[in-house]
PDB file of N, CA and C in Angstrom:
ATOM      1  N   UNK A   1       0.848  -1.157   0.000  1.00  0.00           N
ATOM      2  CA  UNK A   1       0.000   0.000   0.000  1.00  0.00           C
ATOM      3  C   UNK A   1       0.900   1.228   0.000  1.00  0.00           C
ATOM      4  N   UNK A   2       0.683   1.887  -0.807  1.00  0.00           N
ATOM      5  CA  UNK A   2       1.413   3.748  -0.873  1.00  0.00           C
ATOM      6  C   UNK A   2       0.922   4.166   0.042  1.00  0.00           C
ATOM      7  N   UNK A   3       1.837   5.293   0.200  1.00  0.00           N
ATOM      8  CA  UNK A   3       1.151   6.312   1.055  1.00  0.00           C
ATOM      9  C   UNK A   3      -0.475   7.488   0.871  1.00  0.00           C
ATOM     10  N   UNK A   4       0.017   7.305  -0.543  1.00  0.00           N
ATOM     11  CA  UNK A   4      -1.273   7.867  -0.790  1.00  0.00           C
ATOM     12  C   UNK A   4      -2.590   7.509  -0.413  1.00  0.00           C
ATOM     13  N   UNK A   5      -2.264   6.003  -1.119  1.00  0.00           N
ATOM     14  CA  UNK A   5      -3.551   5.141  -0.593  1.00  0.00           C
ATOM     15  C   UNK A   5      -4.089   4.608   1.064  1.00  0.00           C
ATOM     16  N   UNK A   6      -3.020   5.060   1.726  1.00  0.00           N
ATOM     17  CA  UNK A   6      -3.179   4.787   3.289  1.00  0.00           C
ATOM     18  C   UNK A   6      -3.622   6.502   3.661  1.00  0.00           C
ATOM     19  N   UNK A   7      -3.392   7.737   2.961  1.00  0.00           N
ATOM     20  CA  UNK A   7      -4.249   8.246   3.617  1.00  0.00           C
ATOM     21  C   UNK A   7      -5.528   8.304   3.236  1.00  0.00           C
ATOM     22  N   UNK A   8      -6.237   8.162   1.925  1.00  0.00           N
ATOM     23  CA  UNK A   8      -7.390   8.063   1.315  1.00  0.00           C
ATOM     24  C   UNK A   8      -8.138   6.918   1.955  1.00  0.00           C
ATOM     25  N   UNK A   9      -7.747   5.566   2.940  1.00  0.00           N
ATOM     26  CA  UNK A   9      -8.663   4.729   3.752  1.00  0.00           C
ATOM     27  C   UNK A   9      -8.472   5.394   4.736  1.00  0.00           C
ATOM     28  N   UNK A  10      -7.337   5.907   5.192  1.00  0.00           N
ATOM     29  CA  UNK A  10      -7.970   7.002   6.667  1.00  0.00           C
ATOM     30  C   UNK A  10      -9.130   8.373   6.627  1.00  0.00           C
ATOM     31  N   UNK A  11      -9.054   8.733   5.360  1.00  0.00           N
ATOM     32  CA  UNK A  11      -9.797   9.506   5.160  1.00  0.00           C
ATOM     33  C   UNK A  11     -11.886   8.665   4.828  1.00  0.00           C
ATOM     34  N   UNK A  12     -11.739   7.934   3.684  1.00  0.00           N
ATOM     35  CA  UNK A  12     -12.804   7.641   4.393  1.00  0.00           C
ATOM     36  C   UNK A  12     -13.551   6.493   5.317  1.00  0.00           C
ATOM     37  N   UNK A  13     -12.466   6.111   6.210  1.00  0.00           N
ATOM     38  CA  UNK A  13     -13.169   5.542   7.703  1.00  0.00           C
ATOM     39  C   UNK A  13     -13.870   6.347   8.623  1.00  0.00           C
ATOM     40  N   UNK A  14     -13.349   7.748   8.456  1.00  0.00           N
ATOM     41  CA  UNK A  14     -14.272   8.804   9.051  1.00  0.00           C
ATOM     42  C   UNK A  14     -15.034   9.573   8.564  1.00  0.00           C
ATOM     43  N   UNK A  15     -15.149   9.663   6.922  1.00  0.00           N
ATOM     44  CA  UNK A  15     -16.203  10.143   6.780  1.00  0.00           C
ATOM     45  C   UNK A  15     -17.718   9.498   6.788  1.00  0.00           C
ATOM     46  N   UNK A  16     -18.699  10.353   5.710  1.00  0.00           N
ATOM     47  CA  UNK A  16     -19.918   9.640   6.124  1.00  0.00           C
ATOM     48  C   UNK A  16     -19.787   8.964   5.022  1.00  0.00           C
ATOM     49  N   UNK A  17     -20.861   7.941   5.372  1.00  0.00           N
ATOM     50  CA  UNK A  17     -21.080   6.672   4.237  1.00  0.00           C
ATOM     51  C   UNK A  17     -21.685   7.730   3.223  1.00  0.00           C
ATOM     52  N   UNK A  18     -22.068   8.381   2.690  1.00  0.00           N
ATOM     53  CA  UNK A  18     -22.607   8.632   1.408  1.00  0.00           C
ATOM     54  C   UNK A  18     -22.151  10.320   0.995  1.00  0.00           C
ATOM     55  N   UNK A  19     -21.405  10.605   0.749  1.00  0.00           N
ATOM     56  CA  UNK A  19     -20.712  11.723   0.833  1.00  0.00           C
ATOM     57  C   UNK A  19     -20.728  12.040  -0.798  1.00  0.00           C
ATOM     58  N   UNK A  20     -21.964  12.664  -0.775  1.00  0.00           N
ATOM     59  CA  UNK A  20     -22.060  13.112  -2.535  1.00  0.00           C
ATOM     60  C   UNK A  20     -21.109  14.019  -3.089  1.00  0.00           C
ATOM     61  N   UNK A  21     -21.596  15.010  -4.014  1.00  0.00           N
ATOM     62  CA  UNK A  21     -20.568  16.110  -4.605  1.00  0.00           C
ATOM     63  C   UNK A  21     -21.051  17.123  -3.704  1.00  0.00           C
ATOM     64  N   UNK A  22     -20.079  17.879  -3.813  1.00  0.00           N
ATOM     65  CA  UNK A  22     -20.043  19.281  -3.382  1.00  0.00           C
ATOM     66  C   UNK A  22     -19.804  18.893  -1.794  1.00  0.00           C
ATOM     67  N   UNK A  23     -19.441  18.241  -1.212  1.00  0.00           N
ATOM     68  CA  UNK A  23     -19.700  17.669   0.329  1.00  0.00           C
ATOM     69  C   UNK A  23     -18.338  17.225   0.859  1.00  0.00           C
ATOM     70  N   UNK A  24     -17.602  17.809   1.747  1.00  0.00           N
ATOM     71  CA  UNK A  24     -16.320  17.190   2.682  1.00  0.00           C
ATOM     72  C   UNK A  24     -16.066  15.669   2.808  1.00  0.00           C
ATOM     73  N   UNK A  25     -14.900  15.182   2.353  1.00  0.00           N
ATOM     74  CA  UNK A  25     -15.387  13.907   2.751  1.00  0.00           C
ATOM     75  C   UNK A  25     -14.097  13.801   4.158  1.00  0.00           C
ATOM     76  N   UNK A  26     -14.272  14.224   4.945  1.00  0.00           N
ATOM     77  CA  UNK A  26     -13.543  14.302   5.905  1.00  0.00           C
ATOM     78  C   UNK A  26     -14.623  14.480   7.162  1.00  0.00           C
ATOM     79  N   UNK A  27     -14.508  13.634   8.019  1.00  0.00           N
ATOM     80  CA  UNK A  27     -15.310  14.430   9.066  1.00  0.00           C
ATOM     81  C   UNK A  27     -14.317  14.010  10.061  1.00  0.00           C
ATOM     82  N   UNK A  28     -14.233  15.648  11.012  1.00  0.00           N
ATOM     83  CA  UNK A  28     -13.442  15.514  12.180  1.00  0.00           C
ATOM     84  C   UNK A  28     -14.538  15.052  13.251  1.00  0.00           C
ATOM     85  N   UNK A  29     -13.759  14.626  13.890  1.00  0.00           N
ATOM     86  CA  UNK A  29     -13.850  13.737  15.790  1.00  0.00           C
ATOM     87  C   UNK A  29     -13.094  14.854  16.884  1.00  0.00           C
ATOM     88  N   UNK A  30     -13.695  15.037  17.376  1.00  0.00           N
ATOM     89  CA  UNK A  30     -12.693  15.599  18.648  1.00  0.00           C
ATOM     90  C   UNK A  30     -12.328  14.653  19.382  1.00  0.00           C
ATOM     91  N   UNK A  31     -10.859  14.553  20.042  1.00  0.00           N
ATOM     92  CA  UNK A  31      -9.681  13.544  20.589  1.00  0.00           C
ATOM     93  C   UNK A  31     -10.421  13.535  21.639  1.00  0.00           C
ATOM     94  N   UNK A  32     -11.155  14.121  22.623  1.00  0.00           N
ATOM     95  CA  UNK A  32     -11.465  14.321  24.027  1.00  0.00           C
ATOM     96  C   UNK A  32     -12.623  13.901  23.913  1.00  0.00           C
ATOM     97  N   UNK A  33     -13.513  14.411  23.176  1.00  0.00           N
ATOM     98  CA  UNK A  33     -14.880  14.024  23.566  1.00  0.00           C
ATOM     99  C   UNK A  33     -15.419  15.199  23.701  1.00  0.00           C
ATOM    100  N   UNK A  34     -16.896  15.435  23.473  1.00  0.00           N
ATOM    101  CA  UNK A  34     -17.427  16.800  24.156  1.00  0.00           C
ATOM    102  C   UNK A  34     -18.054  16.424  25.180  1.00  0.00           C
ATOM    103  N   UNK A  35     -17.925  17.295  26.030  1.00  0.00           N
ATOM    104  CA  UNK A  35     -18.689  17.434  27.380  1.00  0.00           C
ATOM    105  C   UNK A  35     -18.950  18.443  27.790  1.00  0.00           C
ATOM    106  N   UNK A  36     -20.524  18.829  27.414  1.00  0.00           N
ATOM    107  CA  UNK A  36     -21.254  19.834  27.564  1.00  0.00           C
ATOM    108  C   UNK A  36     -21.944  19.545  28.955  1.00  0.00           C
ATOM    109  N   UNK A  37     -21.913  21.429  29.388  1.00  0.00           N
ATOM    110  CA  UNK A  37     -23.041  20.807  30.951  1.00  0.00           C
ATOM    111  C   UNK A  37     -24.239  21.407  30.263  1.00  0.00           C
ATOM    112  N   UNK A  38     -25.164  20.098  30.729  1.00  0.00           N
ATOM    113  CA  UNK A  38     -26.939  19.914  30.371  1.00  0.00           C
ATOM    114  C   UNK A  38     -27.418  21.494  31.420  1.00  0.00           C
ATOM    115  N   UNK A  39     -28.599  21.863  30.846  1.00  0.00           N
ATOM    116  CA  UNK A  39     -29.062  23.047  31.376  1.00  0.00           C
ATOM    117  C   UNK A  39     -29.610  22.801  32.964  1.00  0.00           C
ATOM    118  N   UNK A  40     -29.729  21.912  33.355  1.00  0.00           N
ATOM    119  CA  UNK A  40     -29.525  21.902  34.781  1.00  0.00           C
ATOM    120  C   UNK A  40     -28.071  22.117  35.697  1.00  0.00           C
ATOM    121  N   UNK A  41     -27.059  22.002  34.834  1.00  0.00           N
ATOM    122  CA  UNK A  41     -25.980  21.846  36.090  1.00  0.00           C
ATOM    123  C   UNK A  41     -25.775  23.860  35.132  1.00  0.00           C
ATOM    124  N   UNK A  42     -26.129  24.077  34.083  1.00  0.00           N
ATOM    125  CA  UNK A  42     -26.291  25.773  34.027  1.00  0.00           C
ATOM    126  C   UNK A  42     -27.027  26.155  35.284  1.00  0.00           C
ATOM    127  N   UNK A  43     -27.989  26.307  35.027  1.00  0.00           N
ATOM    128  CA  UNK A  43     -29.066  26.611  36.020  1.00  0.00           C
ATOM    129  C   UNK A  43     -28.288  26.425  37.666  1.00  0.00           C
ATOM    130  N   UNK A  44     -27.662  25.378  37.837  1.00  0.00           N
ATOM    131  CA  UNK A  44     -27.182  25.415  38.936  1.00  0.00           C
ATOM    132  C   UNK A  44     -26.227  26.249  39.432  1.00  0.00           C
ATOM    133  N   UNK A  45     -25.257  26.776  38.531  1.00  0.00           N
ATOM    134  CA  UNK A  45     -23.759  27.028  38.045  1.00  0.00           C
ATOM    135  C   UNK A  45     -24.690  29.064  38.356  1.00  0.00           C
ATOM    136  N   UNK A  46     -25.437  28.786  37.758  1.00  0.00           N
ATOM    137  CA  UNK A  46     -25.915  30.150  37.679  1.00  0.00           C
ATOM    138  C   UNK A  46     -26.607  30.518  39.127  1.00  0.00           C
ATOM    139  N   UNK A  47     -27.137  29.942  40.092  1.00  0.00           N
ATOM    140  CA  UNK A  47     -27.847  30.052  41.100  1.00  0.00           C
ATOM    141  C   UNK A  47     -26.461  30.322  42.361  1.00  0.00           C
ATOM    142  N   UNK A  48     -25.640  29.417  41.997  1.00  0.00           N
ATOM    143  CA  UNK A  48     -24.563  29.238  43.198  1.00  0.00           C
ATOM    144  C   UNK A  48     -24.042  30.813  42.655  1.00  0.00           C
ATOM    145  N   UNK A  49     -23.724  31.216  41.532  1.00  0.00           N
ATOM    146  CA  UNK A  49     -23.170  32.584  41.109  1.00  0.00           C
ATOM    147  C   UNK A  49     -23.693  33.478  41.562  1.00  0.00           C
ATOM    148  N   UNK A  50     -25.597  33.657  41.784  1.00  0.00           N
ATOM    149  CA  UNK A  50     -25.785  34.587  42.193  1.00  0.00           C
ATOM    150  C   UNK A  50     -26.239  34.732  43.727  1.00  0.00           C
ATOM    151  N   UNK A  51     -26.103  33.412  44.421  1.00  0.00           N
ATOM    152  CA  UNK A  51     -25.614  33.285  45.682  1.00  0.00           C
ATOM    153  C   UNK A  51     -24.735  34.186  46.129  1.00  0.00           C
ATOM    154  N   UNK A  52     -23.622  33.711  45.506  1.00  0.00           N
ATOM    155  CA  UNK A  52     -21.894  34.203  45.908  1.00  0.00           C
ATOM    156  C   UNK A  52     -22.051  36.206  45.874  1.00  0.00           C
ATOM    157  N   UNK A  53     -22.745  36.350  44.273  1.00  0.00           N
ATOM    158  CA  UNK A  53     -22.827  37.854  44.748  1.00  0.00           C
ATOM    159  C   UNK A  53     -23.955  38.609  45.349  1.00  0.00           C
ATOM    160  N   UNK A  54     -24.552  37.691  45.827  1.00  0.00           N
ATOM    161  CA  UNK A  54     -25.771  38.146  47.216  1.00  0.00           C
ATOM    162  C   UNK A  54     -24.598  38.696  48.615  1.00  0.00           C
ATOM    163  N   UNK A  55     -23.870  37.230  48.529  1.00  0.00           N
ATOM    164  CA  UNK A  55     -23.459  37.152  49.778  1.00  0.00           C
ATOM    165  C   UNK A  55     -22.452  38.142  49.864  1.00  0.00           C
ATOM    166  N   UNK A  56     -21.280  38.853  48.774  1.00  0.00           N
ATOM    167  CA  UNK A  56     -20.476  39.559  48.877  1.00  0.00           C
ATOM    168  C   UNK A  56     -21.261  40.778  48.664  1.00  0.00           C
ATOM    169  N   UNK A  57     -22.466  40.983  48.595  1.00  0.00           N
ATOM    170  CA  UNK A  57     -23.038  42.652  48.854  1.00  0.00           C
ATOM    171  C   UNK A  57     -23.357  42.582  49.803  1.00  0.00           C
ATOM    172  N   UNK A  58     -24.108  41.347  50.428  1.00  0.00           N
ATOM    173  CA  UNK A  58     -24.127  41.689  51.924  1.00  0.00           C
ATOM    174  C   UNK A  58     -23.283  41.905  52.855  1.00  0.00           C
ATOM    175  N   UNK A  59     -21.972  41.455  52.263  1.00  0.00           N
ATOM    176  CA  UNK A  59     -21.010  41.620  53.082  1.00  0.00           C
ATOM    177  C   UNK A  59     -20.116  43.191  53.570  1.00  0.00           C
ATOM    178  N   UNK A  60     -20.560  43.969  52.115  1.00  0.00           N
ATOM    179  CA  UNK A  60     -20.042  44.760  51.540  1.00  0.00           C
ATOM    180  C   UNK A  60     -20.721  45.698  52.500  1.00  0.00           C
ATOM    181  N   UNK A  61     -22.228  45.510  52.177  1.00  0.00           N
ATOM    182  CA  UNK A  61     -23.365  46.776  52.827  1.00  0.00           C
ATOM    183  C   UNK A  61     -23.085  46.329  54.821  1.00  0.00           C
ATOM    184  N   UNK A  62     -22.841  45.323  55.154  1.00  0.00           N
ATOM    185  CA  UNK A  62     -22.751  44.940  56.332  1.00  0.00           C
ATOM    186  C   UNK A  62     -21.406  46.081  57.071  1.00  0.00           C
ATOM    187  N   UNK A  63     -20.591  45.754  56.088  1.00  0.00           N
ATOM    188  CA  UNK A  63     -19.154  45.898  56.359  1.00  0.00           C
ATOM    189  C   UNK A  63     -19.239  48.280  56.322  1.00  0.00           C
ATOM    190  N   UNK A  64     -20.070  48.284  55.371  1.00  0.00           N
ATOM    191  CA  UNK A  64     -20.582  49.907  55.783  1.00  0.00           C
ATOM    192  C   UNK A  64     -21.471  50.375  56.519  1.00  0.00           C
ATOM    193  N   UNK A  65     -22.632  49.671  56.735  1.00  0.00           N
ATOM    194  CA  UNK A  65     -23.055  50.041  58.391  1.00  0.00           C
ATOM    195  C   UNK A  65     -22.412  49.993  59.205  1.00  0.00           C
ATOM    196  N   UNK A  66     -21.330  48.910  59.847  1.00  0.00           N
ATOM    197  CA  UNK A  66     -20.409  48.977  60.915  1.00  0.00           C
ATOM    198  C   UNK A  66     -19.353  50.327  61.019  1.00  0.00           C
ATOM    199  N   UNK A  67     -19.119  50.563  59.687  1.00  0.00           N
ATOM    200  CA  UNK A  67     -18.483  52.057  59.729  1.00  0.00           C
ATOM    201  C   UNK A  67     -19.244  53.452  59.982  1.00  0.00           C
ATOM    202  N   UNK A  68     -20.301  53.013  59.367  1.00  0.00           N
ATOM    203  CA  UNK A  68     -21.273  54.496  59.552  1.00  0.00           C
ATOM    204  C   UNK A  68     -21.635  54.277  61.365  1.00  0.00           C
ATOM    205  N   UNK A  69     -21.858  53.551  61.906  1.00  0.00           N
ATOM    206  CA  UNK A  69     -22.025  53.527  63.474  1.00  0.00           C
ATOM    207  C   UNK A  69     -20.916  54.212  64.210  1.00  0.00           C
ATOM    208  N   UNK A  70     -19.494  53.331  63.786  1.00  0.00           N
ATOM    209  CA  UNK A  70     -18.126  54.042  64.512  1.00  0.00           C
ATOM    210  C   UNK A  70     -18.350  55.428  63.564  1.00  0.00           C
ATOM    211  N   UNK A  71     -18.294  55.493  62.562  1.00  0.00           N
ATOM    212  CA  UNK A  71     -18.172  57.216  62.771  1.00  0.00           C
ATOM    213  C   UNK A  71     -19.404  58.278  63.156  1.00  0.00           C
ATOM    214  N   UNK A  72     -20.144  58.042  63.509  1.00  0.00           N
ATOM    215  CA  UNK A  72     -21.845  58.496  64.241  1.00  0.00           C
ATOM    216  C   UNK A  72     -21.039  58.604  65.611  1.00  0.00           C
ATOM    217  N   UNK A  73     -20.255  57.616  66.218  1.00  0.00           N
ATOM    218  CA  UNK A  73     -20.144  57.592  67.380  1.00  0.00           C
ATOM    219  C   UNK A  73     -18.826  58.639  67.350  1.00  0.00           C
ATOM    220  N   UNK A  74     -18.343  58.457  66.666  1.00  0.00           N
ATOM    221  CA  UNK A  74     -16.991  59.079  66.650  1.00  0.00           C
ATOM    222  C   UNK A  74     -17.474  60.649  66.897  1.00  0.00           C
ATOM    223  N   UNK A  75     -18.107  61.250  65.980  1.00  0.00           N
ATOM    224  CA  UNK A  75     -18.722  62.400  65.714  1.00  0.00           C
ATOM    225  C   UNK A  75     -19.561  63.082  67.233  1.00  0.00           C
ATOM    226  N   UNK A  76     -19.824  62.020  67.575  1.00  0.00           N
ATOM    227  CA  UNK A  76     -20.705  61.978  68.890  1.00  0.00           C
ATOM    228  C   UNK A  76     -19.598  62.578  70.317  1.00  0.00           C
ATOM    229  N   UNK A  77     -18.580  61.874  69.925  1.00  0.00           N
ATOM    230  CA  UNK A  77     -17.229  61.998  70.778  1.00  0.00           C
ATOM    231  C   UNK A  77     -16.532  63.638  70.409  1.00  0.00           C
ATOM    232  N   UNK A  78     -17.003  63.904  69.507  1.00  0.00           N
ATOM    233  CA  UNK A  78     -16.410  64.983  68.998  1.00  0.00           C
ATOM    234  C   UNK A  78     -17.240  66.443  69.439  1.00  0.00           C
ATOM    235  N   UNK A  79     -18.562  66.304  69.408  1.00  0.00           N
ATOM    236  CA  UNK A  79     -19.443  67.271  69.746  1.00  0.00           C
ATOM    237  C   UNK A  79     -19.477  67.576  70.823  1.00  0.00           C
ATOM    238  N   UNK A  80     -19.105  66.358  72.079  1.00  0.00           N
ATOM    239  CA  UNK A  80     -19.097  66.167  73.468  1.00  0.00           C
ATOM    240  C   UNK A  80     -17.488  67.111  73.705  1.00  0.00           C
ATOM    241  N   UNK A  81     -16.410  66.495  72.920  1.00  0.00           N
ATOM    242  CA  UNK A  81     -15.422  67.441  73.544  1.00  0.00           C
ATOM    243  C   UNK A  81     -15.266  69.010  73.061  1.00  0.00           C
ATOM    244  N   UNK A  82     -15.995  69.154  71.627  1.00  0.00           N
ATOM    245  CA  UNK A  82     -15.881  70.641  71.344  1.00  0.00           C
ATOM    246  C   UNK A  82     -16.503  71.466  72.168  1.00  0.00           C
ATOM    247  N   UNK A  83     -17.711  70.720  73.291  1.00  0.00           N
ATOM    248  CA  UNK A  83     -18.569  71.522  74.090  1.00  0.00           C
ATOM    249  C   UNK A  83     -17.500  71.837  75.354  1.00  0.00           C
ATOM    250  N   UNK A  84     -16.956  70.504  75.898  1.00  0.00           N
ATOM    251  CA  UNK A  84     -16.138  70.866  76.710  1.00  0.00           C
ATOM    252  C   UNK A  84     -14.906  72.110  76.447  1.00  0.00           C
ATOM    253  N   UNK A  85     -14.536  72.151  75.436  1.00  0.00           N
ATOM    254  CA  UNK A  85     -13.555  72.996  75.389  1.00  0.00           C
ATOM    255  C   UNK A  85     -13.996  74.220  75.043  1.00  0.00           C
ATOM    256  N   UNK A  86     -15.156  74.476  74.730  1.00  0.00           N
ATOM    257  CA  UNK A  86     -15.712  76.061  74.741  1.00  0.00           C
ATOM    258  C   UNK A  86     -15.578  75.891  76.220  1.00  0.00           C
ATOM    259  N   UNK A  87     -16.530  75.267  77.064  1.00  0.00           N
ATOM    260  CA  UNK A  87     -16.140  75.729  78.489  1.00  0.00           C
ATOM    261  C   UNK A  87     -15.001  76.094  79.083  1.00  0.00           C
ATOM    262  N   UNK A  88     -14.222  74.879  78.825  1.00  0.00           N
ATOM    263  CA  UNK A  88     -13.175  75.470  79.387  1.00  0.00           C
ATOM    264  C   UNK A  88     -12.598  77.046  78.905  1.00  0.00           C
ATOM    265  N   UNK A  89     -12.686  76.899  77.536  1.00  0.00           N
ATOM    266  CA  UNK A  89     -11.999  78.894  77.232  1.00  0.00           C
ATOM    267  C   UNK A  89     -12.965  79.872  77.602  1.00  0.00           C
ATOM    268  N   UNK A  90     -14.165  79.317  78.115  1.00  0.00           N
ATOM    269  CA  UNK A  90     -15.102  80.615  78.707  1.00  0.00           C
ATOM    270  C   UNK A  90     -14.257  80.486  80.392  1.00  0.00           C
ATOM    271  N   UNK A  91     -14.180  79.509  80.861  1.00  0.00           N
ATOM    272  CA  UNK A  91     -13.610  79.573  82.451  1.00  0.00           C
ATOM    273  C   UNK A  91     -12.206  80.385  82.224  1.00  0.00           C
ATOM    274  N   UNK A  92     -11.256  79.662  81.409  1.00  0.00           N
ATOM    275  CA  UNK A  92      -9.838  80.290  81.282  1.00  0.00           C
ATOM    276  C   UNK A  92      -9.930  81.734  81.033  1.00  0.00           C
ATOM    277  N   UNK A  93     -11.150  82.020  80.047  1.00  0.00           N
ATOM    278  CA  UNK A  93     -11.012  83.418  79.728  1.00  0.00           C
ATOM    279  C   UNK A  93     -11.311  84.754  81.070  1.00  0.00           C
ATOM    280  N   UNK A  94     -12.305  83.753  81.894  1.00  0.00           N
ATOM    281  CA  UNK A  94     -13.109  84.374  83.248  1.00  0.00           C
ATOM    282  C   UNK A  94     -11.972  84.451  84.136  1.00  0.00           C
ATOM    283  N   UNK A  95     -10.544  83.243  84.440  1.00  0.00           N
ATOM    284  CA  UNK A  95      -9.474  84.055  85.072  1.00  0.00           C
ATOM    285  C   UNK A  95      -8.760  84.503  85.126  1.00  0.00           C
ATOM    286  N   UNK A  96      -8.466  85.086  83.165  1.00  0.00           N
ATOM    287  CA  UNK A  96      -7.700  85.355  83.107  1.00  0.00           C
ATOM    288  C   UNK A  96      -7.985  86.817  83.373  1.00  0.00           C
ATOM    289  N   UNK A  97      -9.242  87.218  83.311  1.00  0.00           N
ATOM    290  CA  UNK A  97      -9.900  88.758  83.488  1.00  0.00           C
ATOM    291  C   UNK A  97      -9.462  89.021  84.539  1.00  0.00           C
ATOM    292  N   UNK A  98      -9.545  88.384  86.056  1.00  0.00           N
ATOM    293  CA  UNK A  98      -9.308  89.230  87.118  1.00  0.00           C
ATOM    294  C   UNK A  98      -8.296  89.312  86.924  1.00  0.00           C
ATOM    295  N   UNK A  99      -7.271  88.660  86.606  1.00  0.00           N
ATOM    296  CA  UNK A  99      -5.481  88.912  86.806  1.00  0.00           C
ATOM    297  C   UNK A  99      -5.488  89.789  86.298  1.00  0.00           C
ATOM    298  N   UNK A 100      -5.835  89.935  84.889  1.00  0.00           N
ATOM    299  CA  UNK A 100      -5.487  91.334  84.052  1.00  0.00           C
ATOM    300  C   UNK A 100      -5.964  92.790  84.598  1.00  0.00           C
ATOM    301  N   UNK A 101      -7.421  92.853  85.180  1.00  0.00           N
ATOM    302  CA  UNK A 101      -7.681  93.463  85.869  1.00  0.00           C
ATOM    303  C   UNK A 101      -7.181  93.891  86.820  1.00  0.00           C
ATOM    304  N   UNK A 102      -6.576  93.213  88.180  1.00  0.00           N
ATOM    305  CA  UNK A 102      -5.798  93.569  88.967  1.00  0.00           C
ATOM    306  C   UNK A 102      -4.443  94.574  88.430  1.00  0.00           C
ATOM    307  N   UNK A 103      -3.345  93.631  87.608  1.00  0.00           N
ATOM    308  CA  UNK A 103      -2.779  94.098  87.297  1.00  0.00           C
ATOM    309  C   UNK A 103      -2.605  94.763  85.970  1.00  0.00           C
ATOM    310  N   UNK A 104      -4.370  95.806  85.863  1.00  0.00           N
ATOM    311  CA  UNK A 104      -4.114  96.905  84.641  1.00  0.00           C
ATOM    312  C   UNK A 104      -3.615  98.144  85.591  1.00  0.00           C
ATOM    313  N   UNK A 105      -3.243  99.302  84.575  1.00  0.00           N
ATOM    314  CA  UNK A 105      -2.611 100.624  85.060  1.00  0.00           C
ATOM    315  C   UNK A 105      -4.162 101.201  86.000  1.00  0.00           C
ATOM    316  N   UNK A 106      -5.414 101.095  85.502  1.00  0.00           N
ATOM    317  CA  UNK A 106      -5.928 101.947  86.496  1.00  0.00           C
ATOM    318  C   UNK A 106      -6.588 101.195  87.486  1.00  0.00           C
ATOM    319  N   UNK A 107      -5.951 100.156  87.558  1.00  0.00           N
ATOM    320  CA  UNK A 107      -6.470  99.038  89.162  1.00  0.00           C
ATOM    321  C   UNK A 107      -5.263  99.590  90.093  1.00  0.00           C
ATOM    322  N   UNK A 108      -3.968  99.902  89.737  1.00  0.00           N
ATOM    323  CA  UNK A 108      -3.493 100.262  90.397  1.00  0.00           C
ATOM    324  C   UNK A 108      -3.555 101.702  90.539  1.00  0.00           C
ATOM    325  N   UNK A 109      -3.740 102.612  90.062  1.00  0.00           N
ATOM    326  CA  UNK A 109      -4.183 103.908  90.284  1.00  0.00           C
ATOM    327  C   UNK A 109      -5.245 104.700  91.553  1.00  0.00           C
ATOM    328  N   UNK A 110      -5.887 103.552  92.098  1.00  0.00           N
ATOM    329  CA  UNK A 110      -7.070 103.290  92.467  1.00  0.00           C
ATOM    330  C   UNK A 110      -6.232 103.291  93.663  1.00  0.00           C
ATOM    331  N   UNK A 111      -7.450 104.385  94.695  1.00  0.00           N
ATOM    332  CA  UNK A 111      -6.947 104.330  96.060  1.00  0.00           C
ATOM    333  C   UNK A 111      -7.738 103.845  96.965  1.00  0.00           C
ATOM    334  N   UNK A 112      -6.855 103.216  98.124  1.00  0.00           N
ATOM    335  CA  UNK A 112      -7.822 102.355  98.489  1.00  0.00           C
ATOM    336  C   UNK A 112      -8.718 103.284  99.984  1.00  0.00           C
ATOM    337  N   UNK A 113      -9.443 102.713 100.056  1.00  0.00           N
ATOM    338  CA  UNK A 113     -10.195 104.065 101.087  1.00  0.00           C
ATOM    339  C   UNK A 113     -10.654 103.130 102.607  1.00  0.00           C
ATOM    340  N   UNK A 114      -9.910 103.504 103.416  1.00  0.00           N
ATOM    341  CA  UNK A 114     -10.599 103.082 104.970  1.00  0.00           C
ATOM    342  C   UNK A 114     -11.899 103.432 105.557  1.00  0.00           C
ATOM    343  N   UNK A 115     -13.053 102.702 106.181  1.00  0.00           N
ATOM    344  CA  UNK A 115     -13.800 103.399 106.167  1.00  0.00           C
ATOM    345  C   UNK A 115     -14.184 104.490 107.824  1.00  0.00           C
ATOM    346  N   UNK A 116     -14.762 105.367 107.011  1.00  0.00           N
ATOM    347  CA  UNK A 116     -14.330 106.366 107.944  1.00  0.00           C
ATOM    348  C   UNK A 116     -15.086 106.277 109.192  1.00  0.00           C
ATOM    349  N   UNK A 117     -16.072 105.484 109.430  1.00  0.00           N
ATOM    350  CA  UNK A 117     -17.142 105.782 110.554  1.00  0.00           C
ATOM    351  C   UNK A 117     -18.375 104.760 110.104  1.00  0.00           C
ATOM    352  N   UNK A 118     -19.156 104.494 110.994  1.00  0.00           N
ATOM    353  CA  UNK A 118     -20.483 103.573 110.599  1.00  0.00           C
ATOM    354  C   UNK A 118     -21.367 104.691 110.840  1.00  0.00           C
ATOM    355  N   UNK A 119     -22.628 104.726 110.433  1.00  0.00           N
ATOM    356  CA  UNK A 119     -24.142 105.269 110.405  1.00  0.00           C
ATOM    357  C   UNK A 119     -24.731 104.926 111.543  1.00  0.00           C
ATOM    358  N   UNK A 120     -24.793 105.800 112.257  1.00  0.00           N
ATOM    359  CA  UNK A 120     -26.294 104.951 113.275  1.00  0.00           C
ATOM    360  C   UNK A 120     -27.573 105.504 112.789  1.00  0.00           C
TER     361      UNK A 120
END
């Protein structure tokens, strides 16, 4: 047998039995096999998918309420000490008045007066 003629019986052992004109006489095989998934293991494939991104928005929206709380609270912490510290610069400011007072030019100018007698 030639070579020729050994590929022309390989050629048609795979084609189809009646392979008119105008028509391939070759038909390929895939080496593997096909293996398609049937529309149930889709359907499945698709359900577990939109599981997974249920669960990572919930995780997501979970994961930003816990922040919006700490910073509510944070903010909360913040309003509490800005109040305190106006107080305090209204007190600091209240001692720092008498000192200054005491020691302005017309506190000391100021005479001091004994008193001279009581009323009956």
């Amino acid at each position: 047998m030639t070579y020729s003629s050994s590929l022309a019986l390989g050629r048609r052992a795979s084609a189809p039995a009646f392979a008119g004109r105008n028509q391939n006489g070759v038909a390929f095989r895939s080496v593997h096999g096909e293996r398609a998934l049937g529309p149930i293991s889709n359907s499945i494939i698709l359900i577990v998918l939109a599981l997974v991104l249920g669960m990572l928005y919930l995780a997501q929206v979970t994961k930003t309420n816990a922040y919006g709380y700490k910073i509510a609270s944070l903010q909360t912490e913040q309003q509490q000490l800005n109040a305190a510290n106006d107080d305090l610069q209204v007190s600091a400011a209240r001692l720092q008045a008498v000192k200054r007072v005491q020691d302005s030019q017309q506190a000391k100018d100021l005479v001091s007066v004994a008193p001279a007698g009581t009323v009956r």
